[in-house]
C-alpha atoms as a PDB file:
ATOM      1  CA  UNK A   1     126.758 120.902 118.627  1.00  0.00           C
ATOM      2  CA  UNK A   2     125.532 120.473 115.360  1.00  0.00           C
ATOM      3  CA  UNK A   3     121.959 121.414 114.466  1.00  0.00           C
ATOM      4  CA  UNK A   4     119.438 118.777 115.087  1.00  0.00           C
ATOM      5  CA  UNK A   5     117.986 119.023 111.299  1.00  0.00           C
ATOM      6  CA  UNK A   6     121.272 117.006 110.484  1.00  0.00           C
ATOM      7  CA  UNK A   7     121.318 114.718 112.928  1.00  0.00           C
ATOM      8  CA  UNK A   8     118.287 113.590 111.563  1.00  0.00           C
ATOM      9  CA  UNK A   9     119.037 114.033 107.646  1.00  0.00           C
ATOM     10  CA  UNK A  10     121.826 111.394 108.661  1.00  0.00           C
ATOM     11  CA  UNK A  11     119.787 109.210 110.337  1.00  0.00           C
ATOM     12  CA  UNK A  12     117.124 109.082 107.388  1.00  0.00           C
ATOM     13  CA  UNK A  13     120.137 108.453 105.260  1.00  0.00           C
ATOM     14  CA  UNK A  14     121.136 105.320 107.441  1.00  0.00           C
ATOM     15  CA  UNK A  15     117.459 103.977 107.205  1.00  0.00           C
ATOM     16  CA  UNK A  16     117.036 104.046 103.703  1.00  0.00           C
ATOM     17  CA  UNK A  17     120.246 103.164 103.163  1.00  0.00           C
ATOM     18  CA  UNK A  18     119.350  99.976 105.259  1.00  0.00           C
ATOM     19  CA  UNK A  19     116.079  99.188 103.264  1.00  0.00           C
ATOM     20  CA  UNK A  20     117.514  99.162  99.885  1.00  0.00           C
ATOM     21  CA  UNK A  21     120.711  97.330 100.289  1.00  0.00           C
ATOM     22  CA  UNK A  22     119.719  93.771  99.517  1.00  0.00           C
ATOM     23  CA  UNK A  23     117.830  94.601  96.851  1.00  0.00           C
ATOM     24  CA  UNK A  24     121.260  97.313  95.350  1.00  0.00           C
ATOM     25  CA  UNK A  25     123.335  94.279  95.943  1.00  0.00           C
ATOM     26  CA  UNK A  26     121.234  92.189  93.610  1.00  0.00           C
ATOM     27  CA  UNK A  27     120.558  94.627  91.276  1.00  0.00           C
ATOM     28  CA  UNK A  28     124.584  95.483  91.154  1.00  0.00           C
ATOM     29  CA  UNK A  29     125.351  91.622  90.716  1.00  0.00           C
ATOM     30  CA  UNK A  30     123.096  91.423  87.891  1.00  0.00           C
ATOM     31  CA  UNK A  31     124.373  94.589  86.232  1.00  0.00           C
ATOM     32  CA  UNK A  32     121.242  96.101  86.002  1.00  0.00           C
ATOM     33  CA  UNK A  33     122.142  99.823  85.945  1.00  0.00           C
ATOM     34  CA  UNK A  34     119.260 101.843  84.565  1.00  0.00           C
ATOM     35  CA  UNK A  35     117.297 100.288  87.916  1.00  0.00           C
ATOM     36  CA  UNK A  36     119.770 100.883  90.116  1.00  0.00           C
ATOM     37  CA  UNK A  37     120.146 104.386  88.908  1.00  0.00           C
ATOM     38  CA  UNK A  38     115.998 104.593  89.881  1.00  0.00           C
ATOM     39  CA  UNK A  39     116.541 103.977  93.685  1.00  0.00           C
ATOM     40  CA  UNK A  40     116.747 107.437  95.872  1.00  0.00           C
ATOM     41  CA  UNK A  41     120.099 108.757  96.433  1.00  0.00           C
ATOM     42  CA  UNK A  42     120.701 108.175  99.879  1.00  0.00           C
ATOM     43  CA  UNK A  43     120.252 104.730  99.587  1.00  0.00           C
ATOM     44  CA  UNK A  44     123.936 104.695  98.588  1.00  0.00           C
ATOM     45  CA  UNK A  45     126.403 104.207 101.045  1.00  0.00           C
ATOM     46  CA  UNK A  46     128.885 107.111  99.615  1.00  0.00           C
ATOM     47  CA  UNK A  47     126.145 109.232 100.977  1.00  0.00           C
ATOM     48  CA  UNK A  48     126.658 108.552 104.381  1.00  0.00           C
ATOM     49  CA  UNK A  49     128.926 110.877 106.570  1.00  0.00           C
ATOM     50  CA  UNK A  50     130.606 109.355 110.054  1.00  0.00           C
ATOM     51  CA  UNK A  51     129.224 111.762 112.603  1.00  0.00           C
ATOM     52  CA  UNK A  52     129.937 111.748 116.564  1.00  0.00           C
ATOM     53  CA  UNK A  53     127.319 110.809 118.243  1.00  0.00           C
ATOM     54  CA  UNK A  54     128.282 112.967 121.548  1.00  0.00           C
ATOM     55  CA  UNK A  55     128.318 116.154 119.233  1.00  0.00           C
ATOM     56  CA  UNK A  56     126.432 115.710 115.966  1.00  0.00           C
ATOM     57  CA  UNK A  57     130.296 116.930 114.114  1.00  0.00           C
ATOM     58  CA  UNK A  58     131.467 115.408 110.981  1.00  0.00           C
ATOM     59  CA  UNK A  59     134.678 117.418 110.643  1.00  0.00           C
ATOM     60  CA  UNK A  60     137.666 115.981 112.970  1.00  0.00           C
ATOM     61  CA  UNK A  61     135.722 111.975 113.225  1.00  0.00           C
ATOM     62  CA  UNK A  62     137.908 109.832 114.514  1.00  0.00           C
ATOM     63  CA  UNK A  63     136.851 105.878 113.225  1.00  0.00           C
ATOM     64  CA  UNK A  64     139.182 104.066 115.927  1.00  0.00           C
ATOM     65  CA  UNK A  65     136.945 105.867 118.819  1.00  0.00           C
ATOM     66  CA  UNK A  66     133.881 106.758 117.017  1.00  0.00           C
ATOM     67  CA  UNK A  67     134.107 110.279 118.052  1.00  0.00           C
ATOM     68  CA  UNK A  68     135.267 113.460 117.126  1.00  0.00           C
ATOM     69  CA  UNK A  69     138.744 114.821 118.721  1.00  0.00           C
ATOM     70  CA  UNK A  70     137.187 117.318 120.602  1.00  0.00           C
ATOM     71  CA  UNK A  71     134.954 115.079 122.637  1.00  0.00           C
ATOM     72  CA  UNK A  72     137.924 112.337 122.392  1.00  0.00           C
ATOM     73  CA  UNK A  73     140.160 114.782 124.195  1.00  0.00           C
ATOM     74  CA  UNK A  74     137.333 115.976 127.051  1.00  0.00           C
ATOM     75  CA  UNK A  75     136.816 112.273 127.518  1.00  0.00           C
ATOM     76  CA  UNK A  76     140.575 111.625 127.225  1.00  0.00           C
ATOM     77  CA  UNK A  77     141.227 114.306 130.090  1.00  0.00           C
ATOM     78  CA  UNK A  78     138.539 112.782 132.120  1.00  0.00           C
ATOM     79  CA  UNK A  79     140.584 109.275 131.837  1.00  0.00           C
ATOM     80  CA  UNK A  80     136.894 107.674 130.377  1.00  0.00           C
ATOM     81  CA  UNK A  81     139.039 106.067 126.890  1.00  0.00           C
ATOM     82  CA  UNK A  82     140.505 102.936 128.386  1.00  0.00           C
ATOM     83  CA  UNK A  83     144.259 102.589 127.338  1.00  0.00           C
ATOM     84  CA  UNK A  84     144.592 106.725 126.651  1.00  0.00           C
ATOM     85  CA  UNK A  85     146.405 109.075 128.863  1.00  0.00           C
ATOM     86  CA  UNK A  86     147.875 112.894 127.837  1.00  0.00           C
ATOM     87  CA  UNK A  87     151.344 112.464 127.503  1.00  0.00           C
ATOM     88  CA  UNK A  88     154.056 114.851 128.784  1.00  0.00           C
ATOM     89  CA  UNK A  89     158.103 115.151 128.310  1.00  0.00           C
END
């Protein structure tokens, strides 16, 4: 489990991230750089990790199932990923 102090950090990242888009898209279409290069960090979207939201882990994210393989094999096991089974020769 990852420590909670991330899990939020990320989600702070999402939110500002969220209120400065519209105005980085304008400023990026009008080539104004020295403003753009004003706004906080995180409201770039390069700053933003995937994380599971099951275990708080970066490392190991899988984007098809928006999880990381650990909890995509527990939940794999427990037959709870439509369309996934273990497979066996």
């Amino acid at each position: 489990m990852a420590k909670k102090s991330w899990i939020a950090r990320e989600k702070k990242r999402r939110e500002t991230y969220e209120k400065y888009k519209e105005k980085r898209r304008k400023l990026k279409e009008e080539g104004r750089w020295v403003e753009l290069q004003k706004l906080p960090r995180d409201a770039s979207p390069v700053r933003q990790n995937n994380r599971c939201p099951i275990s708080g882990r970066v490392r190991g994210y899988m984007r098809e199932f928006g999880v990381s393989r650990i909890v995509f094999r527990e939940l794999a096991l427990k037959g709870e990923i439509p369309g996934i089974r273990k497979s066996s020769w």
